[in-house]
N, C-alpha and C. Protein backbone atom coordinates (compact mmCIF):
# COMPACT_ATOMS: atom_id res chain seq x y z
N UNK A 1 0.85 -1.20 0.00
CA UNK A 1 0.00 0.00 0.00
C UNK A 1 0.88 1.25 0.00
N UNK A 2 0.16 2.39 -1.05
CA UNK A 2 1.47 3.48 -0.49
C UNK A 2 0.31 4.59 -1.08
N UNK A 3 1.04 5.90 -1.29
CA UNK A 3 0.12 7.35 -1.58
C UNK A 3 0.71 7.38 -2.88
N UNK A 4 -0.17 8.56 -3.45
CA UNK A 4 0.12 8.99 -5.21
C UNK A 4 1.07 9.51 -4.58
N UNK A 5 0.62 10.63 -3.66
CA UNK A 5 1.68 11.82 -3.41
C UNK A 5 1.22 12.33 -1.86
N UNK A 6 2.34 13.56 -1.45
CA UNK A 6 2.23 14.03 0.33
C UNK A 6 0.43 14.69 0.09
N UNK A 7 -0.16 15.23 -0.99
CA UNK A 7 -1.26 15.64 -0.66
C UNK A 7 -2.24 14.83 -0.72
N UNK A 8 -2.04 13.07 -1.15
CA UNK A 8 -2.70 12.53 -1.21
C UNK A 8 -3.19 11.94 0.40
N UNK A 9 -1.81 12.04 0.54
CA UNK A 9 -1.84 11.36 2.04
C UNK A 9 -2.22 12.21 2.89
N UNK A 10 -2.09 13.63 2.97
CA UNK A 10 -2.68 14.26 3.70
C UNK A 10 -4.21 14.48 4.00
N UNK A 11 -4.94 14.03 2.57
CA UNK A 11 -6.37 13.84 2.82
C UNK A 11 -7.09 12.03 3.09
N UNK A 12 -5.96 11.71 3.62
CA UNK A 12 -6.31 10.40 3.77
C UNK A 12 -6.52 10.85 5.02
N UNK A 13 -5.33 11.42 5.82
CA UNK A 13 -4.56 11.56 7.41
C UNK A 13 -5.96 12.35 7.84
N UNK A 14 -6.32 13.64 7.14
CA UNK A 14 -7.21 14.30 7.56
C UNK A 14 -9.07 13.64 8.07
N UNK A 15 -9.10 12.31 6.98
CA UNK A 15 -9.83 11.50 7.29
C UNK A 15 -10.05 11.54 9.00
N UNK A 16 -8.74 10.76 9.52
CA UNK A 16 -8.70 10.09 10.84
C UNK A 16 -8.12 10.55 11.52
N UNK A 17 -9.04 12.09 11.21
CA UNK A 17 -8.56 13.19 12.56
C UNK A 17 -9.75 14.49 12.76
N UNK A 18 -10.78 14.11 12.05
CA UNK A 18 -12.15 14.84 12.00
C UNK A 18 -12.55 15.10 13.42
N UNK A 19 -12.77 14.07 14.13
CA UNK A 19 -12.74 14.86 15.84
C UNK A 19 -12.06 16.35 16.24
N UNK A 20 -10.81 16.69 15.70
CA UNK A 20 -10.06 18.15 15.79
C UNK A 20 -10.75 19.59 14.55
N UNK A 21 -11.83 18.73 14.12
CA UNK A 21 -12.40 19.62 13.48
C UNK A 21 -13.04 21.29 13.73
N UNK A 22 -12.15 22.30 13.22
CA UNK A 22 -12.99 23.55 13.90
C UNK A 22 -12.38 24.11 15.14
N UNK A 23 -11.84 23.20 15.48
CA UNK A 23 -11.40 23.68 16.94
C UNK A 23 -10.29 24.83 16.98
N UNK A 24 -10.48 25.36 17.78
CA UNK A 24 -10.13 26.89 18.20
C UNK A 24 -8.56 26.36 19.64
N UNK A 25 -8.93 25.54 19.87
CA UNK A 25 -7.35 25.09 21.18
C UNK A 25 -6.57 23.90 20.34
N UNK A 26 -7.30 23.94 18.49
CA UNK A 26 -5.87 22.69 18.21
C UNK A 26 -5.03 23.89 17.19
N UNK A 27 -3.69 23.54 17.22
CA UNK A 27 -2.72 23.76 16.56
C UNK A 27 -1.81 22.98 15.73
N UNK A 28 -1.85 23.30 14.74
CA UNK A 28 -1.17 22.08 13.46
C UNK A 28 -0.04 22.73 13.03
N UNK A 29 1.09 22.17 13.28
CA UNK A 29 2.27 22.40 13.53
C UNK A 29 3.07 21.52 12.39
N UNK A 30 3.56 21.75 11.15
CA UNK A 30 4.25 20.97 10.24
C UNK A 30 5.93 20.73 10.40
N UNK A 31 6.06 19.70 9.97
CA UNK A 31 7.55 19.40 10.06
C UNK A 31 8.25 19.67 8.53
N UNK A 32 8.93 21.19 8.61
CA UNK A 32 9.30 20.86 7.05
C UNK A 32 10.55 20.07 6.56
N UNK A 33 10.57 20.14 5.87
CA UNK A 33 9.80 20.24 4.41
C UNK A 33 8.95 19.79 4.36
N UNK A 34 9.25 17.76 3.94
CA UNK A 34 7.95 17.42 3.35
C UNK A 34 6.75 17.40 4.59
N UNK A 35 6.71 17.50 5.84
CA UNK A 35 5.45 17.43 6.29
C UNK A 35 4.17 18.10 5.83
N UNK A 36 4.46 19.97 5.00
CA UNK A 36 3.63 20.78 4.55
C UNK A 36 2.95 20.24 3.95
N UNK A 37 2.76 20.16 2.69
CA UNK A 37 2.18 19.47 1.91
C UNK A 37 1.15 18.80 2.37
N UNK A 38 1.60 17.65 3.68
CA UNK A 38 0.56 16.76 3.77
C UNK A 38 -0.29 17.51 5.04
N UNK A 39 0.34 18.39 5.96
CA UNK A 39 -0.47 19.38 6.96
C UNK A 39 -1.12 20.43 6.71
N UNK A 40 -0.88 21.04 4.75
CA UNK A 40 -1.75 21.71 4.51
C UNK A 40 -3.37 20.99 3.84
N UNK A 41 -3.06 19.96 3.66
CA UNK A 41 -4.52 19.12 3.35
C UNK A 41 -4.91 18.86 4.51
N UNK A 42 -4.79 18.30 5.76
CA UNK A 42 -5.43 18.35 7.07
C UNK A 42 -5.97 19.65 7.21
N UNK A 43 -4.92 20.94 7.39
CA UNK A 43 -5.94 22.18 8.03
C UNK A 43 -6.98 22.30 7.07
N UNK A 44 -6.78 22.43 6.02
CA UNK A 44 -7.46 22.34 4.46
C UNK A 44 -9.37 21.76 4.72
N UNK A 45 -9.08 19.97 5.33
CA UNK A 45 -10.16 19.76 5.54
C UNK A 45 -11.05 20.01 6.71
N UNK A 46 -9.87 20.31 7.74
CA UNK A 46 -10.46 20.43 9.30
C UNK A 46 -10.69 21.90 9.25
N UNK A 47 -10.11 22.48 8.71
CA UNK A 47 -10.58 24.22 8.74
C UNK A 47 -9.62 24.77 10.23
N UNK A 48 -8.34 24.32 9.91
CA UNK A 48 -7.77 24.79 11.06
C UNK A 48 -6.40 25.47 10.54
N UNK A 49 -5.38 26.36 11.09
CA UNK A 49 -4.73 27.12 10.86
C UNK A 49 -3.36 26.24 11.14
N UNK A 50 -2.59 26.60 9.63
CA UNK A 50 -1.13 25.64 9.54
C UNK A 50 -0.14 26.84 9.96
N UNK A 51 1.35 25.92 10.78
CA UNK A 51 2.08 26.86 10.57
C UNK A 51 3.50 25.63 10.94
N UNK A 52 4.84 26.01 10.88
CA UNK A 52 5.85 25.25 11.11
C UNK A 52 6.65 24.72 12.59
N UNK A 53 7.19 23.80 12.80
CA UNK A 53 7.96 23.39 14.13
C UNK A 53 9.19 22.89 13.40
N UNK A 54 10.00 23.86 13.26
CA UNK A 54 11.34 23.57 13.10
C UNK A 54 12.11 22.61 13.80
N UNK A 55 12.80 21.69 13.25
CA UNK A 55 13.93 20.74 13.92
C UNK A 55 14.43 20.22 12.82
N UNK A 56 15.65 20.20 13.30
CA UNK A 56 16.78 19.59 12.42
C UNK A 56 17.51 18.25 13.31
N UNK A 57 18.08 17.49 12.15
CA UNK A 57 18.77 16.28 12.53
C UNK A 57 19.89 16.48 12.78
N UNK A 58 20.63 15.85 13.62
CA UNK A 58 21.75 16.14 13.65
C UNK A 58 22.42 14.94 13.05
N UNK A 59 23.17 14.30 12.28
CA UNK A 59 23.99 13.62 11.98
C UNK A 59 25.22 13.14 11.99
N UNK A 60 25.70 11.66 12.02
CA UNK A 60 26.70 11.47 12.66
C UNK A 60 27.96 12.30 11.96
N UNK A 61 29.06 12.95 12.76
CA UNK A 61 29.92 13.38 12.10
C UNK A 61 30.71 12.68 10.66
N UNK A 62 30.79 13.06 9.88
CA UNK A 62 30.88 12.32 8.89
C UNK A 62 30.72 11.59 7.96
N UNK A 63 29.37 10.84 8.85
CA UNK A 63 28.24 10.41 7.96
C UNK A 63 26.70 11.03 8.22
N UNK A 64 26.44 11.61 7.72
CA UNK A 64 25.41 12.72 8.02
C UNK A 64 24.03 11.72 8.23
N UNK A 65 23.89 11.07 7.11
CA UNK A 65 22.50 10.17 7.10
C UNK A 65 21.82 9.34 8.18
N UNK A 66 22.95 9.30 9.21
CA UNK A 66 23.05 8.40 10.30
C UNK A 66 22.48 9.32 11.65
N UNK A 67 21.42 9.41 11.63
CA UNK A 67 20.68 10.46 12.90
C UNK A 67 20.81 9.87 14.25
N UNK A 68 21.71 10.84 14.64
CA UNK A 68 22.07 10.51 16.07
C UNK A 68 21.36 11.45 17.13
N UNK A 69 20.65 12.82 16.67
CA UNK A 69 19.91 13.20 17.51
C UNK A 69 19.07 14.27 16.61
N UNK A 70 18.42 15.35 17.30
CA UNK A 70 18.09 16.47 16.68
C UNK A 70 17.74 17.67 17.15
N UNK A 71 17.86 18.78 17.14
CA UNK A 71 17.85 20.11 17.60
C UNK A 71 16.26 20.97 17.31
N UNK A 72 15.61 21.46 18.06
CA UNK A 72 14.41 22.33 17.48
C UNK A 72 14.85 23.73 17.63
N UNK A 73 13.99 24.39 17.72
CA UNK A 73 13.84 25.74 17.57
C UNK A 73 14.08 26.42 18.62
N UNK A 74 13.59 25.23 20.20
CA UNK A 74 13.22 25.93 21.16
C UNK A 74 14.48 25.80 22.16
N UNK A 75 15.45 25.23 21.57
CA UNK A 75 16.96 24.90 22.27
C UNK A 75 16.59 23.60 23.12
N UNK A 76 15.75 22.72 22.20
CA UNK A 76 15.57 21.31 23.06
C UNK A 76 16.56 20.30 22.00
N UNK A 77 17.12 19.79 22.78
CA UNK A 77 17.98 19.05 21.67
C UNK A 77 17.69 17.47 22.56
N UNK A 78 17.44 16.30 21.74
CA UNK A 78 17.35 15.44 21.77
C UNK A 78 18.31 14.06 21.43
N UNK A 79 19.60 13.77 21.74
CA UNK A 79 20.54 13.14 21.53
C UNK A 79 20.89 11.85 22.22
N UNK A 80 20.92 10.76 20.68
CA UNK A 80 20.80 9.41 21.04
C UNK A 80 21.82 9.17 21.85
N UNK A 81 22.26 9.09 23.04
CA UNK A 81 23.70 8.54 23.57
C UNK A 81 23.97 7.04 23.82
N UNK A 82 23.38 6.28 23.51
CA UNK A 82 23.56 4.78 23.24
C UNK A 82 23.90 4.62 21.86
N UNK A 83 23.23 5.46 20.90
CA UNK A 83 24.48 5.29 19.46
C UNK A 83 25.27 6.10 18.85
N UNK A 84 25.58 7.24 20.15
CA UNK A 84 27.25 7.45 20.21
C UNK A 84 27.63 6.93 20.83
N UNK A 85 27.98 6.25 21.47
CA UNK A 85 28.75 5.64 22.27
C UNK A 85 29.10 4.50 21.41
N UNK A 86 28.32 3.90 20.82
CA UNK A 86 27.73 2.82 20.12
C UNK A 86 28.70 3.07 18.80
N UNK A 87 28.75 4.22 18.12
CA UNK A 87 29.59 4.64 16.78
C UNK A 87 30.51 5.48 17.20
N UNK A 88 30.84 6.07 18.32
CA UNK A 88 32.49 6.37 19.09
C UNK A 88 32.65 8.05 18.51
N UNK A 89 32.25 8.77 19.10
CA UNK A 89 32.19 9.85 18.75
C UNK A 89 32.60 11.47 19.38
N UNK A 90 33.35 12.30 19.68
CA UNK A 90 34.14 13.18 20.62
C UNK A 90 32.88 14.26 20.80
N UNK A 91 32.54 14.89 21.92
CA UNK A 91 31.60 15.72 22.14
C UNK A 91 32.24 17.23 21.20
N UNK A 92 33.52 17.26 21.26
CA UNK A 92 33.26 18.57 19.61
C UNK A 92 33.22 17.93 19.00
N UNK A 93 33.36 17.56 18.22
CA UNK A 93 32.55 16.55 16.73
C UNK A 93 31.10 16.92 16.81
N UNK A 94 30.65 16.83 17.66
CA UNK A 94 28.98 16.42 18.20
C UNK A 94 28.66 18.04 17.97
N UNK A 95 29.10 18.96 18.91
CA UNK A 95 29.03 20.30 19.06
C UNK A 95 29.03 20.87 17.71
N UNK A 96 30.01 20.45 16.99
CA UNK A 96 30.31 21.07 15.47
C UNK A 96 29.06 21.08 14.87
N UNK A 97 28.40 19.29 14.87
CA UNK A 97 27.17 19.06 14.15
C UNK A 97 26.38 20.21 14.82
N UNK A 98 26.16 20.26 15.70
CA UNK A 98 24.72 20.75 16.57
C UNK A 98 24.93 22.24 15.75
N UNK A 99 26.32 22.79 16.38
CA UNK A 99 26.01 24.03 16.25
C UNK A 99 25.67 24.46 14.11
N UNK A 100 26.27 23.70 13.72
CA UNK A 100 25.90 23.64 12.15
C UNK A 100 24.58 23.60 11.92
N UNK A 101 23.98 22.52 12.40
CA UNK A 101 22.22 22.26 12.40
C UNK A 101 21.27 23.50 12.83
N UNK A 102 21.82 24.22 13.95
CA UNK A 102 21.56 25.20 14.37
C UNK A 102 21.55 26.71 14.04
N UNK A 103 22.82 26.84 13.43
CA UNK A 103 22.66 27.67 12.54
C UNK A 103 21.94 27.68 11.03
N UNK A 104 21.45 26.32 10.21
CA UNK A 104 20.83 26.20 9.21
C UNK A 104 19.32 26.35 9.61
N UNK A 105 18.97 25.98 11.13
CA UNK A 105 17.65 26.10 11.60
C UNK A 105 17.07 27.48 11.50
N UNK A 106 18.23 28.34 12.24
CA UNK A 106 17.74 29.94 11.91
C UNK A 106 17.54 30.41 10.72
N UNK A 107 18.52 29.90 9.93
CA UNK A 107 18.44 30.18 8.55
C UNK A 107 17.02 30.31 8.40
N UNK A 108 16.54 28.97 8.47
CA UNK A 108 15.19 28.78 7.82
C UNK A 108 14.02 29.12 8.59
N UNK A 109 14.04 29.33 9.74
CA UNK A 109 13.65 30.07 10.66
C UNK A 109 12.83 31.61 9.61
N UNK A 110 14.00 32.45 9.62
CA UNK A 110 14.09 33.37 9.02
C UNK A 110 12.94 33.87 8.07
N UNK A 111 13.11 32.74 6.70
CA UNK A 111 12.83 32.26 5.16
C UNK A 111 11.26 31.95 5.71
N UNK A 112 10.95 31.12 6.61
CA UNK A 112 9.58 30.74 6.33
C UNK A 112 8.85 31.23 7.48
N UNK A 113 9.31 31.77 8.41
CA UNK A 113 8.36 32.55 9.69
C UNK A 113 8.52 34.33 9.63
N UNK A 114 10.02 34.50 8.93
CA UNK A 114 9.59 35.80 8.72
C UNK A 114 9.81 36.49 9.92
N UNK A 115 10.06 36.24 11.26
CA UNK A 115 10.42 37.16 12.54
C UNK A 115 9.05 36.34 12.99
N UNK A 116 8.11 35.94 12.47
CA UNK A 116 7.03 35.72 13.66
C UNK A 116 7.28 34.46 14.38
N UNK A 117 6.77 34.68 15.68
CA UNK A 117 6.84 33.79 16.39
C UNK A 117 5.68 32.55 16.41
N UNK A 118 6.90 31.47 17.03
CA UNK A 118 5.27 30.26 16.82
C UNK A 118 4.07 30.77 17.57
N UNK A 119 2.88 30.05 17.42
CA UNK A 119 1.55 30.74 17.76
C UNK A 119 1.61 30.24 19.05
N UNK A 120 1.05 30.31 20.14
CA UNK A 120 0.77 30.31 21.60
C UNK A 120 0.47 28.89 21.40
N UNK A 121 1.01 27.87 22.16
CA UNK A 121 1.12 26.33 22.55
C UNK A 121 0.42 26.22 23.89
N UNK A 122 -0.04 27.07 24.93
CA UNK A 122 -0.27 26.39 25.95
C UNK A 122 -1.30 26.57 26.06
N UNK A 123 -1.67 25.17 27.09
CA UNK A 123 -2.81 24.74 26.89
C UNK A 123 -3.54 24.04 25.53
N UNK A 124 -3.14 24.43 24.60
CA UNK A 124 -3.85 23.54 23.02
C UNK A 124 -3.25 22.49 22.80
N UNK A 125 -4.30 21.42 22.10
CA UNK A 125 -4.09 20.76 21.56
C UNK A 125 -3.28 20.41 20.01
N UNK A 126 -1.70 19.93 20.19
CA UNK A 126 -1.02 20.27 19.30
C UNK A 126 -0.63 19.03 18.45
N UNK A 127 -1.42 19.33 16.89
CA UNK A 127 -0.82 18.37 15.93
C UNK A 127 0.37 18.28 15.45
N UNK A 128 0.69 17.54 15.84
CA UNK A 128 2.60 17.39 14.84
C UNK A 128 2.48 16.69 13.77
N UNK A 129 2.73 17.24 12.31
CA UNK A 129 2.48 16.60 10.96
C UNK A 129 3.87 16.48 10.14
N UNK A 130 3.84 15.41 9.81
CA UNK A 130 5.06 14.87 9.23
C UNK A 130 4.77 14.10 7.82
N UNK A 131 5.61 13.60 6.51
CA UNK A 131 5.50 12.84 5.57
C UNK A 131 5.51 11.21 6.07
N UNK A 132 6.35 11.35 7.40
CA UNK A 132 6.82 9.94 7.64
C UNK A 132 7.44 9.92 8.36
N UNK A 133 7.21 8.86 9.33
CA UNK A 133 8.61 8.66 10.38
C UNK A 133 9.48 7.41 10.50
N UNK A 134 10.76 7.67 10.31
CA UNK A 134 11.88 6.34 10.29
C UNK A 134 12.26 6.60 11.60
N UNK A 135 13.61 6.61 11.72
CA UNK A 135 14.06 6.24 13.01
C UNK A 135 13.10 7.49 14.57
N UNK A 136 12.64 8.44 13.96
CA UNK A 136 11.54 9.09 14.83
C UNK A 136 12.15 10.28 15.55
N UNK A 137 13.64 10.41 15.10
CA UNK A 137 14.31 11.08 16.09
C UNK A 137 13.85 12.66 15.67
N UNK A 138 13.68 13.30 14.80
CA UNK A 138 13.26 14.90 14.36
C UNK A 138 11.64 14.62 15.35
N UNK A 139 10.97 13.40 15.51
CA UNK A 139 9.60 13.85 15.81
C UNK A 139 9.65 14.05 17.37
N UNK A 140 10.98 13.22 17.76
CA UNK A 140 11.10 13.17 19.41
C UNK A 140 11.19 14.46 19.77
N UNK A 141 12.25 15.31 19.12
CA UNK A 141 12.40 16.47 19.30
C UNK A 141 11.05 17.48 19.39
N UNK A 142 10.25 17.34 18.03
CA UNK A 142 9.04 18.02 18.23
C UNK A 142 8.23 18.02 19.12
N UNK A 143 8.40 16.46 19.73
CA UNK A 143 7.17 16.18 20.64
C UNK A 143 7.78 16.95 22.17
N UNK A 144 9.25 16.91 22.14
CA UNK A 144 9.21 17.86 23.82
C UNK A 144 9.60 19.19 23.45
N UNK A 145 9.53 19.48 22.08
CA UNK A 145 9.33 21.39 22.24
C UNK A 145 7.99 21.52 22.49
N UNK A 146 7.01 20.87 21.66
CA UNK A 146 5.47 21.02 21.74
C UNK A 146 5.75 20.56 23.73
N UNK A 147 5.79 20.35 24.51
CA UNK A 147 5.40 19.65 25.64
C UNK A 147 6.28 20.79 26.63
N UNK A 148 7.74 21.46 25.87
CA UNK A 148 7.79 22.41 26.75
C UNK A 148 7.47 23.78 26.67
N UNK A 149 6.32 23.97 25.29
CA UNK A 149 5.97 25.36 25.43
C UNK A 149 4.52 25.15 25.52
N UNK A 150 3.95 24.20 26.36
CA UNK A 150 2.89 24.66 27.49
C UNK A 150 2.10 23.35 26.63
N UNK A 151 2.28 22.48 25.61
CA UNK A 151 1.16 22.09 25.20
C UNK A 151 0.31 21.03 25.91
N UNK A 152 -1.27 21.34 25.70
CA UNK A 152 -2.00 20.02 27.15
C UNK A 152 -2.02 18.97 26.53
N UNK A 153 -1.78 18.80 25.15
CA UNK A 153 -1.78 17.30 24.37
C UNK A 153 -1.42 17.59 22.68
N UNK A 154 -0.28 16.39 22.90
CA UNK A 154 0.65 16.41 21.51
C UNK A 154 -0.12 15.14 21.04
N UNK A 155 -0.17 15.61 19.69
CA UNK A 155 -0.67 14.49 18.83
C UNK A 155 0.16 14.28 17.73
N UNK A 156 0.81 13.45 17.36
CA UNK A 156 1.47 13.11 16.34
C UNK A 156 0.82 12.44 14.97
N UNK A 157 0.84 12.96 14.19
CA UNK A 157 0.05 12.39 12.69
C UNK A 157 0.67 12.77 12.03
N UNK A 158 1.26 11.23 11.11
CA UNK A 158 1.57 10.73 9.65
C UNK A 158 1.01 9.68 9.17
N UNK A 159 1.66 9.94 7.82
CA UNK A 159 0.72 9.06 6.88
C UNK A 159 1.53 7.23 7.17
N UNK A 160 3.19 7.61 7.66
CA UNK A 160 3.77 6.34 7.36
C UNK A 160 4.39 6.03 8.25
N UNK A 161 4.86 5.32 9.17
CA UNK A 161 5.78 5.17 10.62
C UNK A 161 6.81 3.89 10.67
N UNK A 162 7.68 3.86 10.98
CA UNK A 162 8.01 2.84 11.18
C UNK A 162 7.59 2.14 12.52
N UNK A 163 7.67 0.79 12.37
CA UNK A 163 7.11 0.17 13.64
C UNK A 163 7.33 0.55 14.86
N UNK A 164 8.85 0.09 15.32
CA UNK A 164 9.76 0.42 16.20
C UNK A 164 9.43 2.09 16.68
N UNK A 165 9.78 2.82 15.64
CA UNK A 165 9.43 4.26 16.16
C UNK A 165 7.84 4.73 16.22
N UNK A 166 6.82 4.05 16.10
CA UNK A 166 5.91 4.11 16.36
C UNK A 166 5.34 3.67 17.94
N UNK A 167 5.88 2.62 18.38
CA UNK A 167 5.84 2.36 19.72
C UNK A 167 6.61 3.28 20.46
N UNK A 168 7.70 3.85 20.48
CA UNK A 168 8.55 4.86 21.17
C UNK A 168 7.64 6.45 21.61
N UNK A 169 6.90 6.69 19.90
CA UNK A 169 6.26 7.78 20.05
C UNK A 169 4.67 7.63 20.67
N UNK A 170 4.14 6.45 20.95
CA UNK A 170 3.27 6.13 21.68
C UNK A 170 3.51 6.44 23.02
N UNK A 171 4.26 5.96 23.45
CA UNK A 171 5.14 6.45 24.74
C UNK A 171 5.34 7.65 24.77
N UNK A 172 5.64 8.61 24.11
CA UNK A 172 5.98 9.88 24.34
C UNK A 172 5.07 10.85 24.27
N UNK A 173 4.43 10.52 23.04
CA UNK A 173 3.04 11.20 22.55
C UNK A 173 1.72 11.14 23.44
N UNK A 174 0.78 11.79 23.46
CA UNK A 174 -0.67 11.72 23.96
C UNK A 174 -1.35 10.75 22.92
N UNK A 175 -0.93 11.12 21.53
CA UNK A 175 -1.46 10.05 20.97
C UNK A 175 -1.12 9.72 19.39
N UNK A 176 -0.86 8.87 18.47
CA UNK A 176 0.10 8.66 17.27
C UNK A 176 -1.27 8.53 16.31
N UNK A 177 -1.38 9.00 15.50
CA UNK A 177 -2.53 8.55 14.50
C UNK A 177 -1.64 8.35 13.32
N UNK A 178 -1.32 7.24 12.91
CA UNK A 178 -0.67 6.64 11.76
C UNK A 178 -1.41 5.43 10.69
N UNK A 179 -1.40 5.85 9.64
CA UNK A 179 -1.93 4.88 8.64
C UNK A 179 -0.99 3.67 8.06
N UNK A 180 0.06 3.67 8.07
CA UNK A 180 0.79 2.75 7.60
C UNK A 180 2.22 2.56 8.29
N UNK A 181 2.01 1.32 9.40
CA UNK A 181 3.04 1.09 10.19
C UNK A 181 3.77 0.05 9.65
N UNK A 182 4.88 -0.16 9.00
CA UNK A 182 5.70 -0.87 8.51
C UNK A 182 6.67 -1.56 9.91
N UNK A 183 6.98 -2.58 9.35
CA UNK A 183 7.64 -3.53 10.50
C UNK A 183 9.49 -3.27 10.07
N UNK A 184 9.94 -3.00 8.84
CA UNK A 184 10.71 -2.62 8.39
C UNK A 184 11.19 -1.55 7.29
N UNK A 185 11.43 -0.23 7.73
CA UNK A 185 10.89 0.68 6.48
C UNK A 185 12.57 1.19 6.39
N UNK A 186 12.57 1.39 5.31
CA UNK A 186 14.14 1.42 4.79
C UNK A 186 14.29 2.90 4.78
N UNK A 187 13.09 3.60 3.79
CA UNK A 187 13.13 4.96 3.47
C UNK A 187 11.44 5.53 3.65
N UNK A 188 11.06 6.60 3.77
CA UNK A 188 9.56 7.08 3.97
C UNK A 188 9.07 6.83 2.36
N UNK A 189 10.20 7.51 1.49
CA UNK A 189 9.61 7.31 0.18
C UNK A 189 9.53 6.09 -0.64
N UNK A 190 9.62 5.35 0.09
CA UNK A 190 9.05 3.66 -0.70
C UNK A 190 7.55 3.92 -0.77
N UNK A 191 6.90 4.85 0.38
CA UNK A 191 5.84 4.80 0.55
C UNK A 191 5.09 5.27 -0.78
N UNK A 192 5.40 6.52 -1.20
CA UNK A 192 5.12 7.30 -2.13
C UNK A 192 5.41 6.97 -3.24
N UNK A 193 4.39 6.85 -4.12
CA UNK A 193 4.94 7.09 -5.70
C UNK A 193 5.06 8.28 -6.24
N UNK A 194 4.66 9.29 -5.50
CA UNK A 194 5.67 10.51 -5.84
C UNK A 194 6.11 11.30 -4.40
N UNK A 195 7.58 11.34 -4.97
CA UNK A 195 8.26 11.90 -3.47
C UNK A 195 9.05 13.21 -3.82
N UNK A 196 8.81 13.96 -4.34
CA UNK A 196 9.78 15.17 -4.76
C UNK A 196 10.01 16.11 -3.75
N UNK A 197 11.35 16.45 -3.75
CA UNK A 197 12.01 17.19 -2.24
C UNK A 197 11.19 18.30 -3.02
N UNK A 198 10.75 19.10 -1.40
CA UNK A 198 10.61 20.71 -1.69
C UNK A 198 11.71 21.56 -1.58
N UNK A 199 11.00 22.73 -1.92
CA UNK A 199 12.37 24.11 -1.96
C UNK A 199 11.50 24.83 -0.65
N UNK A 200 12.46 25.78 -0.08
CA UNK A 200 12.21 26.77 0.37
C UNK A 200 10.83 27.48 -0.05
N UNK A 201 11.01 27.82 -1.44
CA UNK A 201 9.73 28.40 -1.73
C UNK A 201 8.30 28.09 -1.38
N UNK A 202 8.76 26.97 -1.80
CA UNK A 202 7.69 26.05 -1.60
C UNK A 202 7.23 26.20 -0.13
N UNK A 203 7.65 25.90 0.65
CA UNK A 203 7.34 26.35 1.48
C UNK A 203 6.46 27.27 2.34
N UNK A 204 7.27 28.38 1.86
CA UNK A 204 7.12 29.67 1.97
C UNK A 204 5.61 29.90 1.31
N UNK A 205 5.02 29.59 0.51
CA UNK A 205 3.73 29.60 -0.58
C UNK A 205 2.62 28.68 0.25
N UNK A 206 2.97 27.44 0.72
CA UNK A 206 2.26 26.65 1.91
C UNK A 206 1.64 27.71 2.83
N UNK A 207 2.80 28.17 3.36
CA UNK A 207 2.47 29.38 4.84
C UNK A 207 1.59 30.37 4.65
N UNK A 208 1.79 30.85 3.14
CA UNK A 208 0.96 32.31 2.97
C UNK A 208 -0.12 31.66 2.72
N UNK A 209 -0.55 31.03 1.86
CA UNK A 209 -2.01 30.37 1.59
C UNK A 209 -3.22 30.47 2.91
């Protein structure tokens, strides 16, 4: 089973989340890049207001692909230390990554919020929207910025999860609404038959809408 595309899946996701319909205390919070796409078809059907939760991965020094933790917006950083230790790694090495990730975060910070600040988290009910989750580590991050800027319940919704990180974010989350939990998922975009990276712009055109 998989999606045409992120907006396909987003009106699937939006399906099996109609209860948040209208509501005035939920907040839908996208993970970019690809999360937009599929969080602007949720607000789209629920009639609720999109906007971004920045976090970046941090990657292993050297081999980037290898997510060893991840950084948000709100200076919550989330770092696997069982697989550094695990792949042998010097805390500057680590620092280098962070502070790199960190500075590309503002970057984009910048580009798609424009100086504004995220919208008021406390107390609301906060959707976290994503394309997909593999190893889960960018969503861990989301889920304790959403949890330390006041929110009364994080909800996590994607279209695709991996197993393993689907049980983790059960645990962490108030609650995971996922359509397609794979027992072994290599990449999110197996899921998709169309997976095309966004740009910035793109982005940026999501937000104003």
């Amino acid at each position: 089973s998989s999606f045409e595309n992120r907006s396909a899946a987003g009106r699937r996701l939006a399906d099996q989340l109609s209860d948040y319909t209208h509501r005035d205390d939920v907040v839908v919070l996208a993970l970019p890049r690809g999360g937009l796409p599929v969080a602007a078809e949720v607000t789209r059907q629920l009639g609720l207001q999109l906007d971004v939760m920045l976090v970046r991965k941090i990657g292993f020094p050297g081999h980037p692909e290898y997510g060893i933790g991840a950084i948000s917006e709100h200076q919550v950083e989330v770092i696997d230390q069982a697989r550094i230790a695990q792949l042998g790694t010097t805390t500057d090495q680590l620092q280098e990554s962070i502070s790199a990730e960190r500075q590309e975060l503002e970057r984009r910070l910048e580009i798609y919020r424009q100086g504004r600040s995220l919208p008021n988290l406390t107390d609301k009910t906060v959707l976290l929207v994503d394309d997909g989750v593999a190893t889960g580590v960018t969503m861990k991050a989301a889920v304790e910025s959403a949890r330390k800027l006041g929110a009364a319940e994080v909800v996590v919704a994607v279209p695709v999860c991996a197993a393993d990180s689907a049980a983790e974010l059960r645990a962490r989350a108030d609650r995971l609404v996922c359509l397609l939990e794979p027992a072994n998922l290599r990449a999110v975009g197996q899921y998709y038959q169309q997976f095309d990276q966004l740009n910035d712009d793109q982005v940026v055109k999501f937000l104003s809408n």
